[in-house]
Structure formats: structure tokens, C-alpha cells
C-alpha atoms as a PDB file:
ATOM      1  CA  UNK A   1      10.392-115.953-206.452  1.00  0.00           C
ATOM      2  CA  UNK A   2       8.416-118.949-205.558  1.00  0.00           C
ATOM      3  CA  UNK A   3       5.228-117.917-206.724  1.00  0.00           C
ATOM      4  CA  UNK A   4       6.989-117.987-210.490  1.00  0.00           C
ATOM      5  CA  UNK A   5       6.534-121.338-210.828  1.00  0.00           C
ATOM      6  CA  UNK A   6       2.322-121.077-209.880  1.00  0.00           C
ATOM      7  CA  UNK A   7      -0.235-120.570-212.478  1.00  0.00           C
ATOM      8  CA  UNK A   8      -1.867-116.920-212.001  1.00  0.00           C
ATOM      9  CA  UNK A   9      -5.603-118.844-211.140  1.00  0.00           C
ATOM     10  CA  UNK A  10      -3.220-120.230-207.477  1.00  0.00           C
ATOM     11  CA  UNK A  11      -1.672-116.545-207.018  1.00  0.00           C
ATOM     12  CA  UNK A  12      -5.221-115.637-207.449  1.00  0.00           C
ATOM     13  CA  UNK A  13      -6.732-118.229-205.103  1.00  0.00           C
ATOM     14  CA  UNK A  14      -4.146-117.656-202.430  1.00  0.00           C
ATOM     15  CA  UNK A  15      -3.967-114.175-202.503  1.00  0.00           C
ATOM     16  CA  UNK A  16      -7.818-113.822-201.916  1.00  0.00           C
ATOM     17  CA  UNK A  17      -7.269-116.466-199.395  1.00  0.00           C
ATOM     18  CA  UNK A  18      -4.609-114.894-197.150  1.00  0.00           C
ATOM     19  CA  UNK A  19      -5.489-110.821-198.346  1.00  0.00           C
ATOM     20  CA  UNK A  20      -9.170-110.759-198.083  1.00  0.00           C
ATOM     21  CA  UNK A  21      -9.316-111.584-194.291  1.00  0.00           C
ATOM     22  CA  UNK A  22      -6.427-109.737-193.730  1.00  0.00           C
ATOM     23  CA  UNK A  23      -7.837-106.760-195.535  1.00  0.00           C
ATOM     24  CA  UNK A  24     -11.210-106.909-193.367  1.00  0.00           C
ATOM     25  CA  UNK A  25      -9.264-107.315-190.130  1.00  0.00           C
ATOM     26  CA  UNK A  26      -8.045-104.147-191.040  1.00  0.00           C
ATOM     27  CA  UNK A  27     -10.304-102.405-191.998  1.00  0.00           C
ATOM     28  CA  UNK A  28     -12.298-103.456-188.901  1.00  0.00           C
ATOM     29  CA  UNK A  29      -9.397-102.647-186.525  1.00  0.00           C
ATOM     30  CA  UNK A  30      -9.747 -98.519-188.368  1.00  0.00           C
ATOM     31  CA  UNK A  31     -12.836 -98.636-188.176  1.00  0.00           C
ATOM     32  CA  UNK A  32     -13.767 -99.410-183.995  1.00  0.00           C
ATOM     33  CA  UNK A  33     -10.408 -97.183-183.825  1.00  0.00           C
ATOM     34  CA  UNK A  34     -12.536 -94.432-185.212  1.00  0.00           C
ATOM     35  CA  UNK A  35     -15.980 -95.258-183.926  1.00  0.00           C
ATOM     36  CA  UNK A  36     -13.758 -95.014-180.248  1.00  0.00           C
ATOM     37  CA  UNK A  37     -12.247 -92.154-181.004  1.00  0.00           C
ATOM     38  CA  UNK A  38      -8.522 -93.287-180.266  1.00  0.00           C
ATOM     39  CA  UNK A  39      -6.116 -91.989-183.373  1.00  0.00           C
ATOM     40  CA  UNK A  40      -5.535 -94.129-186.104  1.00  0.00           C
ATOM     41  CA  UNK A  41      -2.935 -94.506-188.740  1.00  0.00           C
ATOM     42  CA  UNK A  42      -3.366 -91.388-190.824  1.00  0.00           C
ATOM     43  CA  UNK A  43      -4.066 -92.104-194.709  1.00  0.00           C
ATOM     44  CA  UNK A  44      -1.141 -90.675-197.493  1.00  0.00           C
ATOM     45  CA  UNK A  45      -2.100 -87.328-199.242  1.00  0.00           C
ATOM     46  CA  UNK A  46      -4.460 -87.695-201.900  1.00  0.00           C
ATOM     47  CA  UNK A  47      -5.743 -91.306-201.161  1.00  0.00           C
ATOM     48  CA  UNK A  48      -9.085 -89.318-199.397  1.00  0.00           C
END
């Protein structure tokens, strides 16, 4: 893998770089999905 060859602190870095506003984007995409009313993705058993 690439990342092998980066210290954890730049996983670290990058990851919150590229997952954090992905993970809001996301969550902000459920969320007017469910404040509209249109169906969303339905969550796995047992992750409510």
C-alpha cells in the first residue's frame, strides 16, 4: 500500500482531511433526506 511508507501522524492528518468533510456531507445529505421526507439509505441491524 502506499500509505506504508507514511508516518501514522500523515495517515492521521489526511484522513481527517479527506474523511471529516466527507463524513459531514453525508451526514448532511441523511439528514435534509429525512427532514424532506424522501427515503434514505436504511442503517444495518443493530447500528440504531
Amino acid at each position: 500500500m502506499a500509505l506504508a511508507f507514511a508516518t501514522e501522524g500523515t495517515i492521521a492528518a489526511v484522513g481527517d482531511a479527506v474523511y471529516r468533510p466527507l463524513f459531514d456531507l453525508i451526514i448532511g445529505i441523511v439528514a435534509e433526506g429525512q427532514a424532506s421526507g424522501e427515503p434514505t439509505t436504511p442503517l444495518p441491524p443493530g447500528s440504531s
